[in-house]
C-alpha atoms as a PDB file:
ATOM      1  CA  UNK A   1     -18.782  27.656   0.391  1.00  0.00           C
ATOM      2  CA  UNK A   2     -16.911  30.270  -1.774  1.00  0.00           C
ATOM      3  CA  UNK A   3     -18.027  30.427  -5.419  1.00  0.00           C
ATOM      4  CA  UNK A   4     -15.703  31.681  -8.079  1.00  0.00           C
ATOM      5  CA  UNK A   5     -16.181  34.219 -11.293  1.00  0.00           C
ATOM      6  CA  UNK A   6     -14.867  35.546 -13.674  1.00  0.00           C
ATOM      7  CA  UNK A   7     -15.797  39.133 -15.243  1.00  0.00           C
ATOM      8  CA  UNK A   8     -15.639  40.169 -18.697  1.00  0.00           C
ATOM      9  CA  UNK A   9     -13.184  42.822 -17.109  1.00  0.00           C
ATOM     10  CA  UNK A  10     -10.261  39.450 -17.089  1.00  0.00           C
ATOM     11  CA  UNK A  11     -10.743  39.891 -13.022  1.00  0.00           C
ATOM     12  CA  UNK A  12     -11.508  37.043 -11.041  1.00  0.00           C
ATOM     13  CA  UNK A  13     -13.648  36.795  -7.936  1.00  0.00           C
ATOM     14  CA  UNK A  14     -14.418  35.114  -5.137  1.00  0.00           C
ATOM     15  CA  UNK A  15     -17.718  35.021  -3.685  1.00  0.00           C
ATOM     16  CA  UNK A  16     -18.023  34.941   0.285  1.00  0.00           C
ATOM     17  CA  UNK A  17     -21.077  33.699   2.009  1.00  0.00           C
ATOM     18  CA  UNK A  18     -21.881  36.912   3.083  1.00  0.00           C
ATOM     19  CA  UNK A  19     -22.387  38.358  -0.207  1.00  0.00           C
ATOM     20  CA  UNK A  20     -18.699  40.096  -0.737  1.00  0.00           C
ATOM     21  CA  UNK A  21     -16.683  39.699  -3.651  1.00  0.00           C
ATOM     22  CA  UNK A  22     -12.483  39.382  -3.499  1.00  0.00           C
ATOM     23  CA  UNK A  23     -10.317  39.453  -6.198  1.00  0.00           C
ATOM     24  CA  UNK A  24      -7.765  36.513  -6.471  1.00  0.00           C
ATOM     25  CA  UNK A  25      -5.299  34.816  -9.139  1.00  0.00           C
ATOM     26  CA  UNK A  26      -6.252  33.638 -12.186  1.00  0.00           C
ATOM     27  CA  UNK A  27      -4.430  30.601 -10.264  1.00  0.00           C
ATOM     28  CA  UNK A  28      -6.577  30.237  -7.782  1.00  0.00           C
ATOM     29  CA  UNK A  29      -9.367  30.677  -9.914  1.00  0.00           C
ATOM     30  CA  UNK A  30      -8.586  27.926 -12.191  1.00  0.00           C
ATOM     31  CA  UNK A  31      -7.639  25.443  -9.470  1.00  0.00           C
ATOM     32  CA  UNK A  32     -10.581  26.324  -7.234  1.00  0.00           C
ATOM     33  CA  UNK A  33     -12.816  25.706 -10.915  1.00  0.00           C
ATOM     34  CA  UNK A  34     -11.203  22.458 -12.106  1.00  0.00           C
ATOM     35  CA  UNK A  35     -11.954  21.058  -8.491  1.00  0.00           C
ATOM     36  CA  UNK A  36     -15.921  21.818  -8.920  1.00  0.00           C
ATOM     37  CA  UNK A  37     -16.087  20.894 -12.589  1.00  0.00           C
ATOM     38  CA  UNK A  38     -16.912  17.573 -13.706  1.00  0.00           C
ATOM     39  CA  UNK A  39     -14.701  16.448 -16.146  1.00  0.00           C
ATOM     40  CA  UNK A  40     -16.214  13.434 -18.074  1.00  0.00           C
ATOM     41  CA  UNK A  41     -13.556  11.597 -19.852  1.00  0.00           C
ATOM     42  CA  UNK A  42     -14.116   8.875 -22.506  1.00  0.00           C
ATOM     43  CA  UNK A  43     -13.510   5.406 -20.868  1.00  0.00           C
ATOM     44  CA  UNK A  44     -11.607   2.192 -22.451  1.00  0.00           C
ATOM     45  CA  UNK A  45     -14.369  -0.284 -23.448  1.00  0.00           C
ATOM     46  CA  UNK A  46     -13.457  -3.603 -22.466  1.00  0.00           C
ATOM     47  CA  UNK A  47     -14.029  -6.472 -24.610  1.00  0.00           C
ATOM     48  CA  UNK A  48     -16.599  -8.747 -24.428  1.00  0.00           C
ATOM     49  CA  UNK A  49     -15.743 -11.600 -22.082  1.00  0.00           C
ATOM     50  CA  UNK A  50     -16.481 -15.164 -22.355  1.00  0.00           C
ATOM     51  CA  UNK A  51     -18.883 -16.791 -20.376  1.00  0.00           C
ATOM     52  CA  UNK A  52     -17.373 -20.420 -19.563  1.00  0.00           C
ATOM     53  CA  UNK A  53     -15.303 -21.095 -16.651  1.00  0.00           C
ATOM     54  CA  UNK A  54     -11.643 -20.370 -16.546  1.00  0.00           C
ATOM     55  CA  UNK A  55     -10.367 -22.921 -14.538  1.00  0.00           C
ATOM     56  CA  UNK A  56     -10.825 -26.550 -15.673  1.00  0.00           C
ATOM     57  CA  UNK A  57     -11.102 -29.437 -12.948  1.00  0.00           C
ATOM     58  CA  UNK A  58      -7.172 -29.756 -12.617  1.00  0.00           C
ATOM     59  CA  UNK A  59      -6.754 -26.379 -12.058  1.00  0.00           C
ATOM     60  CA  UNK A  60      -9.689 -26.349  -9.354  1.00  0.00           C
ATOM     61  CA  UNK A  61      -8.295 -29.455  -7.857  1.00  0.00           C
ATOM     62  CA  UNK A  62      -4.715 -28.410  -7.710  1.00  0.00           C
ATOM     63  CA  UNK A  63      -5.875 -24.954  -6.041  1.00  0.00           C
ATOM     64  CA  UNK A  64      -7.843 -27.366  -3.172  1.00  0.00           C
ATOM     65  CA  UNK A  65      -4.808 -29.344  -2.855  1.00  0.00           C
ATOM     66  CA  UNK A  66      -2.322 -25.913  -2.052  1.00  0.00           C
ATOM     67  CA  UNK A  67      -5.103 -24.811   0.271  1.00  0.00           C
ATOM     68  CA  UNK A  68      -5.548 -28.504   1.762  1.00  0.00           C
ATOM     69  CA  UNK A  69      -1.824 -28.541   2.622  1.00  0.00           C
ATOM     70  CA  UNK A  70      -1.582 -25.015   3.780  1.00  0.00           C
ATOM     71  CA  UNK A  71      -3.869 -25.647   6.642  1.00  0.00           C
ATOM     72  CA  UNK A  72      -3.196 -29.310   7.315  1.00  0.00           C
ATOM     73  CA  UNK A  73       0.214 -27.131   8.294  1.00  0.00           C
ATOM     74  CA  UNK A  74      -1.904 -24.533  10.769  1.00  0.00           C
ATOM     75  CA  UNK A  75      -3.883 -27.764  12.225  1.00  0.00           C
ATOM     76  CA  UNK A  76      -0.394 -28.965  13.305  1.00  0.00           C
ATOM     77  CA  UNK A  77       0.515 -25.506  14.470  1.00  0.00           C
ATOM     78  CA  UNK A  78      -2.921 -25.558  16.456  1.00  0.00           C
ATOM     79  CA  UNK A  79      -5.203 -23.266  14.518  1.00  0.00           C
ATOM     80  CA  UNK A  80      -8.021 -25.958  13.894  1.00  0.00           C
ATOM     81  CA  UNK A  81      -9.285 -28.570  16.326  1.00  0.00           C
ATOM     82  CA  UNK A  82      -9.384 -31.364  13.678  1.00  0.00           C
ATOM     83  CA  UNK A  83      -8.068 -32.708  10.819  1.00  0.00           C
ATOM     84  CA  UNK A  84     -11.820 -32.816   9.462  1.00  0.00           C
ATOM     85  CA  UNK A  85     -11.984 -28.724  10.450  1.00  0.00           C
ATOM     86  CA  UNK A  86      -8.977 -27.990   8.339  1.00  0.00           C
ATOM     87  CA  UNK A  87     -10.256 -29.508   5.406  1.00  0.00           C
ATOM     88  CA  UNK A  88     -13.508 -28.353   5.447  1.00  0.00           C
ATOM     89  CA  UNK A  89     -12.141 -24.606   5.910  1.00  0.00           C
ATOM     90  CA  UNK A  90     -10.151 -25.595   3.216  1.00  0.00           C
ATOM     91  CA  UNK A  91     -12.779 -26.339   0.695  1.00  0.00           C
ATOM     92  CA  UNK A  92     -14.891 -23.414   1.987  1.00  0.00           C
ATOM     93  CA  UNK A  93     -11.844 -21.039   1.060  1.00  0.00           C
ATOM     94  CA  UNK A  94     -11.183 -22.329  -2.199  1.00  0.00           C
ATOM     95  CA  UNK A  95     -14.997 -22.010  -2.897  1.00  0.00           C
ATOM     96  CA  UNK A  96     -14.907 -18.500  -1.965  1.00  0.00           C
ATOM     97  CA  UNK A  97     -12.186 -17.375  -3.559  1.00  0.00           C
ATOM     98  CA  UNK A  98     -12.952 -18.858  -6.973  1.00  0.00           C
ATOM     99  CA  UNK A  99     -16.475 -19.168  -7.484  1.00  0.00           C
ATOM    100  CA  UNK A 100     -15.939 -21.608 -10.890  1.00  0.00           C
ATOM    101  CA  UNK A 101     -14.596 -24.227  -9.326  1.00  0.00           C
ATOM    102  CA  UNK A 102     -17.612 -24.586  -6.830  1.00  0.00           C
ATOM    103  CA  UNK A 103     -19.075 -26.958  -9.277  1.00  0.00           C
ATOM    104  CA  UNK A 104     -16.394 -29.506  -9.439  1.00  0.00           C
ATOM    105  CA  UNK A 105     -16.951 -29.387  -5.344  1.00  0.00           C
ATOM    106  CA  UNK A 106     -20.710 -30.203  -4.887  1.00  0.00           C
ATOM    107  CA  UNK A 107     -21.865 -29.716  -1.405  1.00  0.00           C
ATOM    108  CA  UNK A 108     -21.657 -32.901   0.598  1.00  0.00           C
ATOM    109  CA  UNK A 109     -25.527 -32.602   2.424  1.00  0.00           C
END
């Protein structure tokens, strides 16, 4: 892997793995520089979020429903076996996509 210099002359180098120096822009240089450099910039602090649950037991409940009726539509299609499949795929989703509203849908066992 090249390295690249720069002499007090205002000449710029690149070093080959065998030891050999070229000369090269002071565009190269600066691109080939920037690329190994770590630039560290200051990042936007987020505030402080809240710690209850976002969605209340309507929200959870109408989310449930959409899913409910999206796959009651692929059971008819033929995706799931069962009626009792598609609803429990359903619930499943919904649980995995919004975490919160697993506790307004206790596990049946």
């Amino acid at each position: 892997m090249p390295t690249y210099t720069r002499s007090s002359g205002g000449y710029y180098y690149k070093t080959l793995a065998s030891g050999k120096k070229i000369r090269v822009s002071k565009d190269e240089y600066l691109k080939n520089k920037k690329s190994k450099s770590k630039k560290y910039s200051k990042t936007k602090k987020t505030p402080h979020k809240k710690s209850g649950s976002k969605y209340s037991k309507d929200k959870c409940q109408e989310l449930l429903s959409d899913k409910i009726s999206i796959n009651m539509g692929e059971f008819k299609e033929g995706k799931w076996k069962n009626r009792k499949q598609a609803l429990a795929v359903s619930y499943s989703q919904v649980n995995n996509k919004y975490p919160k509203c697993e506790k307004f849908f206790p596990d049946p066992n």
